[in-house]
C-alpha atoms as a PDB file:
ATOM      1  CA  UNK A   1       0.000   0.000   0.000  1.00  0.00           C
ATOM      2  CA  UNK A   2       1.001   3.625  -0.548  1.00  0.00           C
ATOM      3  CA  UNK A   3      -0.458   6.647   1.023  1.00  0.00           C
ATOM      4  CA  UNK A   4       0.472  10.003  -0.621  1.00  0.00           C
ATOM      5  CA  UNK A   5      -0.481  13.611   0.807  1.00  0.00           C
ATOM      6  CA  UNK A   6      -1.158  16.362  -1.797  1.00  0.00           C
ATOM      7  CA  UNK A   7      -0.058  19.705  -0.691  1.00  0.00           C
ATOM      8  CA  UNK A   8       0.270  23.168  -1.689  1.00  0.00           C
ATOM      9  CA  UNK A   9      -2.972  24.334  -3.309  1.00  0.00           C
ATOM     10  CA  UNK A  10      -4.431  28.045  -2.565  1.00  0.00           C
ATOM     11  CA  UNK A  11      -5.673  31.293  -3.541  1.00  0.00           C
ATOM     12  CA  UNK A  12      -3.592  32.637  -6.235  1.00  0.00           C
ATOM     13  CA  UNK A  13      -3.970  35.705  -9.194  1.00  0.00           C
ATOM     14  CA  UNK A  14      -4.030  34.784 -12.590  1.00  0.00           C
ATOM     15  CA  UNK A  15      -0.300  35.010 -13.972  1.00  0.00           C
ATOM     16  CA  UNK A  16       0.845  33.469 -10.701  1.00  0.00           C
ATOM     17  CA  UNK A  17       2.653  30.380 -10.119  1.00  0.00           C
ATOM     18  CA  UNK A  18       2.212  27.566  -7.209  1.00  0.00           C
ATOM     19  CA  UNK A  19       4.237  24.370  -6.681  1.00  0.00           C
ATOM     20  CA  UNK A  20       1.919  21.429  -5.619  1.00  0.00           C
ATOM     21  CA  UNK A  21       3.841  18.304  -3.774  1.00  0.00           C
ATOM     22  CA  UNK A  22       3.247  15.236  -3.498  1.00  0.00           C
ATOM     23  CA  UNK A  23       4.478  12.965  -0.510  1.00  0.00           C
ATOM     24  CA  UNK A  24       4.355   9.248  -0.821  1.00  0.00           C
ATOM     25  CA  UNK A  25       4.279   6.867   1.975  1.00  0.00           C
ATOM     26  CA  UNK A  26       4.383   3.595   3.067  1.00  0.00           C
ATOM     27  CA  UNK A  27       5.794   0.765   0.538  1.00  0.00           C
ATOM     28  CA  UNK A  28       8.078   3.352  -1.485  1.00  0.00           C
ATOM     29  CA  UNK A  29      10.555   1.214  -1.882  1.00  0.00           C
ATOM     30  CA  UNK A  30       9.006   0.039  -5.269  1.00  0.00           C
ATOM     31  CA  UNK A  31       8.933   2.277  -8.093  1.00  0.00           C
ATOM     32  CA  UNK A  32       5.873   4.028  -8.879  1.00  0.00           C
ATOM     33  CA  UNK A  33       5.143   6.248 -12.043  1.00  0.00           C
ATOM     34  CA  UNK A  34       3.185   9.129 -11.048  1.00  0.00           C
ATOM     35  CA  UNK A  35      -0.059  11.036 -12.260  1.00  0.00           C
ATOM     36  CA  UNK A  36      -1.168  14.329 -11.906  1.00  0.00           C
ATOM     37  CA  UNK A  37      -5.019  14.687 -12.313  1.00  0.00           C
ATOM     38  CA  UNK A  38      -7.520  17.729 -11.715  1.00  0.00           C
ATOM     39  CA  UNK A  39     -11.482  18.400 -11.036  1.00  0.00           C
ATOM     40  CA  UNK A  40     -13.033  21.440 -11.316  1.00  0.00           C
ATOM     41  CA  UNK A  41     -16.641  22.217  -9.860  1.00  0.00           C
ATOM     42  CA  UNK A  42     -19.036  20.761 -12.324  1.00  0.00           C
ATOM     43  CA  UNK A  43     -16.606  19.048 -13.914  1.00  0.00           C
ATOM     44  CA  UNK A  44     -15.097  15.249 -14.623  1.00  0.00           C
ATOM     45  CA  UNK A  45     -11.132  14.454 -13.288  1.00  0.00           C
ATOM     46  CA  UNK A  46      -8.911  14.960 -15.986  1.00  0.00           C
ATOM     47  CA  UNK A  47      -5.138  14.203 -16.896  1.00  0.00           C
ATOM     48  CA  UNK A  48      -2.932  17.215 -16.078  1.00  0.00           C
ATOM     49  CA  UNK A  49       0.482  15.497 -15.937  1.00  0.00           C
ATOM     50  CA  UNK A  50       2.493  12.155 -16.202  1.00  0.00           C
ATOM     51  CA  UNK A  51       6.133  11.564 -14.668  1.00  0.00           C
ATOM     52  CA  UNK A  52       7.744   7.725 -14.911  1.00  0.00           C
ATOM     53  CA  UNK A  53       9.624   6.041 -12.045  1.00  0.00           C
ATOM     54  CA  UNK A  54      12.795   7.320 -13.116  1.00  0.00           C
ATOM     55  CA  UNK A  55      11.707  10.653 -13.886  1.00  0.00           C
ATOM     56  CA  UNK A  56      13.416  10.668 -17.022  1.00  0.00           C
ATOM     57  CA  UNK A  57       9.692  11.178 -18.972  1.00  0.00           C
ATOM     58  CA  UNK A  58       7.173  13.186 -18.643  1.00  0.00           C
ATOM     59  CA  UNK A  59       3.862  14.055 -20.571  1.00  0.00           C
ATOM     60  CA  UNK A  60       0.819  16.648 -20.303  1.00  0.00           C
ATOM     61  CA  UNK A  61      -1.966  17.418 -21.162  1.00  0.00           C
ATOM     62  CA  UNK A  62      -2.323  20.503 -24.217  1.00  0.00           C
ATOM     63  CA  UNK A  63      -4.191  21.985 -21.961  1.00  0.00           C
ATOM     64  CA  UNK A  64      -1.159  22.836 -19.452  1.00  0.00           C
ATOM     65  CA  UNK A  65       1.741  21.894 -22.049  1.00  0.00           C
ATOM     66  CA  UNK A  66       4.356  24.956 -21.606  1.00  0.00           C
ATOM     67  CA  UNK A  67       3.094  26.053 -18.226  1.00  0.00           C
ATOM     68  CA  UNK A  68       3.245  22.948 -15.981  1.00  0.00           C
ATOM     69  CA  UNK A  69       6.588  20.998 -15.473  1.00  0.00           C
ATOM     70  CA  UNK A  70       6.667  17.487 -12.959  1.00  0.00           C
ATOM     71  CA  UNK A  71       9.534  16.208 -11.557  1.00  0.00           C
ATOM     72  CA  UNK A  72      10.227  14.279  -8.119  1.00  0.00           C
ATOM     73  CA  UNK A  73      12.710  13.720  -5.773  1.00  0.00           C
ATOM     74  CA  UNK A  74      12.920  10.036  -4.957  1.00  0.00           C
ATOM     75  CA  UNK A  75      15.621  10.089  -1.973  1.00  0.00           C
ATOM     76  CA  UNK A  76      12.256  12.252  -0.428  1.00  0.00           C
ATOM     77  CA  UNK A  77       9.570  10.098  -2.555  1.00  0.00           C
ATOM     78  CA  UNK A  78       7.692  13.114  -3.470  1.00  0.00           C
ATOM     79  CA  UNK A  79       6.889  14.259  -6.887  1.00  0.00           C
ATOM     80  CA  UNK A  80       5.962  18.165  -7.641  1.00  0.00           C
ATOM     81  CA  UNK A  81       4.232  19.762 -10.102  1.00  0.00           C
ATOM     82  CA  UNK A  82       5.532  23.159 -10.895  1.00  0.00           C
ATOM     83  CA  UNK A  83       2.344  25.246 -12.065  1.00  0.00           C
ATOM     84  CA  UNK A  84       3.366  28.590 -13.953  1.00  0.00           C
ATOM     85  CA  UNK A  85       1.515  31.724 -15.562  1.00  0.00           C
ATOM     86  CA  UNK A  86      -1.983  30.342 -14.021  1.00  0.00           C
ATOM     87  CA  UNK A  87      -5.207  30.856 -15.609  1.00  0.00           C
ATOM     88  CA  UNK A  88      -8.764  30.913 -13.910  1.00  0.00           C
ATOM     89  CA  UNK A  89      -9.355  27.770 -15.854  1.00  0.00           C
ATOM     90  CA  UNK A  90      -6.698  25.893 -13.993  1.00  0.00           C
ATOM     91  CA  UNK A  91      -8.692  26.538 -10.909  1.00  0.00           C
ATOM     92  CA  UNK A  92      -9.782  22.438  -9.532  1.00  0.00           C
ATOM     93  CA  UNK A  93      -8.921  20.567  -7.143  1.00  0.00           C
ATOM     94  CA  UNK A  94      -5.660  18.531  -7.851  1.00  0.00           C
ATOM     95  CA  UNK A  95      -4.973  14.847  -7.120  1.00  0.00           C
ATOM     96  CA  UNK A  96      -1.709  13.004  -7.618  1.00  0.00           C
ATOM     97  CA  UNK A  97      -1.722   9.455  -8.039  1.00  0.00           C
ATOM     98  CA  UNK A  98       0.392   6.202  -8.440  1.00  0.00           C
ATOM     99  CA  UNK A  99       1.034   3.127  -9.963  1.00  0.00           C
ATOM    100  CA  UNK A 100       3.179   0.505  -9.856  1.00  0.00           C
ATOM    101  CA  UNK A 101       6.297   0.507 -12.407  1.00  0.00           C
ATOM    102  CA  UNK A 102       6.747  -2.489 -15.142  1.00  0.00           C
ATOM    103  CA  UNK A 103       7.999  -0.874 -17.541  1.00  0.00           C
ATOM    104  CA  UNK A 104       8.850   2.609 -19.073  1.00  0.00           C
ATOM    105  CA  UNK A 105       5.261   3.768 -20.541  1.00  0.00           C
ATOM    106  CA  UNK A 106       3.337   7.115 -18.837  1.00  0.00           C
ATOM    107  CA  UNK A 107      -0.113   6.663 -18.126  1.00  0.00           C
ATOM    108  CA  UNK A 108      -2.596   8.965 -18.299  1.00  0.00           C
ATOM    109  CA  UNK A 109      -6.218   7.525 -17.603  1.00  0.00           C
ATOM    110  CA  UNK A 110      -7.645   7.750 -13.875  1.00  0.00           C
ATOM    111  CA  UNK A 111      -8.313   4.043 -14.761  1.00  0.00           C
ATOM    112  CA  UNK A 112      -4.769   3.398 -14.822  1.00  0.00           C
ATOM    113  CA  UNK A 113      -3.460   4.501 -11.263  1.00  0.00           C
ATOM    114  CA  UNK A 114      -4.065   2.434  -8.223  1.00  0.00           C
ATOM    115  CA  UNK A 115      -3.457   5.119  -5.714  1.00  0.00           C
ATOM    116  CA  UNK A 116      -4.757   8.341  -4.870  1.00  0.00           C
ATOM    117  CA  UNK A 117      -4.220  11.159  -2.845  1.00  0.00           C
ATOM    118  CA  UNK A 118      -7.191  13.116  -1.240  1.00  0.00           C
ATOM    119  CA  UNK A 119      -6.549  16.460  -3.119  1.00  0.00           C
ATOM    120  CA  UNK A 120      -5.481  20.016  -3.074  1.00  0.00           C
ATOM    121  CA  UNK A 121      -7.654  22.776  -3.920  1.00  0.00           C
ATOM    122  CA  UNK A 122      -5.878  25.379  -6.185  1.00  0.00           C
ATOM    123  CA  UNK A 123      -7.974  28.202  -6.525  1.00  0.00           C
ATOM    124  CA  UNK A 124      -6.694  31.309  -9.769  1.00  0.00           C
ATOM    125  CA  UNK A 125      -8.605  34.491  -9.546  1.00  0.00           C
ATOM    126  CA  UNK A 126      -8.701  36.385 -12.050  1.00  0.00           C
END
């Protein structure tokens, strides 16, 4: 099992940048590629960002292409998502999530992770 902690969401102005983390827990010692996801009021979950075990790949969605970089830091098994020049539209509440590593693909359906954090509300005003 792995337990991971979202953190870093809040009120910020449109143009503005945030850093979301996310802290895993528990049986780390396997390797996990990582998922970003979002929900906004109203709204279905939907892929943000994508970082492999290694953290050697990376994908995301058009939508934040540009603007949003992931990375993580394995000796502290949390992954970030770096969130630049932010838009009222990127207002949701963001989940990371996990799955186990087999292999060297990204994944970027909800269907696809196992394990998922309990959210971070990032709020852009405009």
């Amino acid at each position: 099992q792995v337990q991971l902690v979202e953190s870093g969401g809040r009120l910020v102005q449109a143009g503005g940048s945030l850093r979301l983390s996310c802290a895993a827990s528990g049986r780390t010692s396997s390797s996990y590629h990582m998922g970003w996801f979002r929900q906004a009021p109203g709204k279905e979950r939907e892929f943000v960002a994508a970082i492999n075990w290694s953290g050697s790949r990376t994908s995301y969605a058009d939508s934040v292409k540009g603007r949003f970089t992931s990375s993580r830091d394995s000796a502290k098994n949390t992954v970030y998502l770096q969130m630049n020049s932010l838009k009222p539209e990127d207002t949701a509440v963001y989940y990371c999530a996990a799955r186990g590593a087999s292999n060297w693909a990204l994944y970027v359906r909800e269907y696809e992770y196992t394990y998922w954090g309990q959210g971070t509300q990032v709020t852009v005003s405009s």
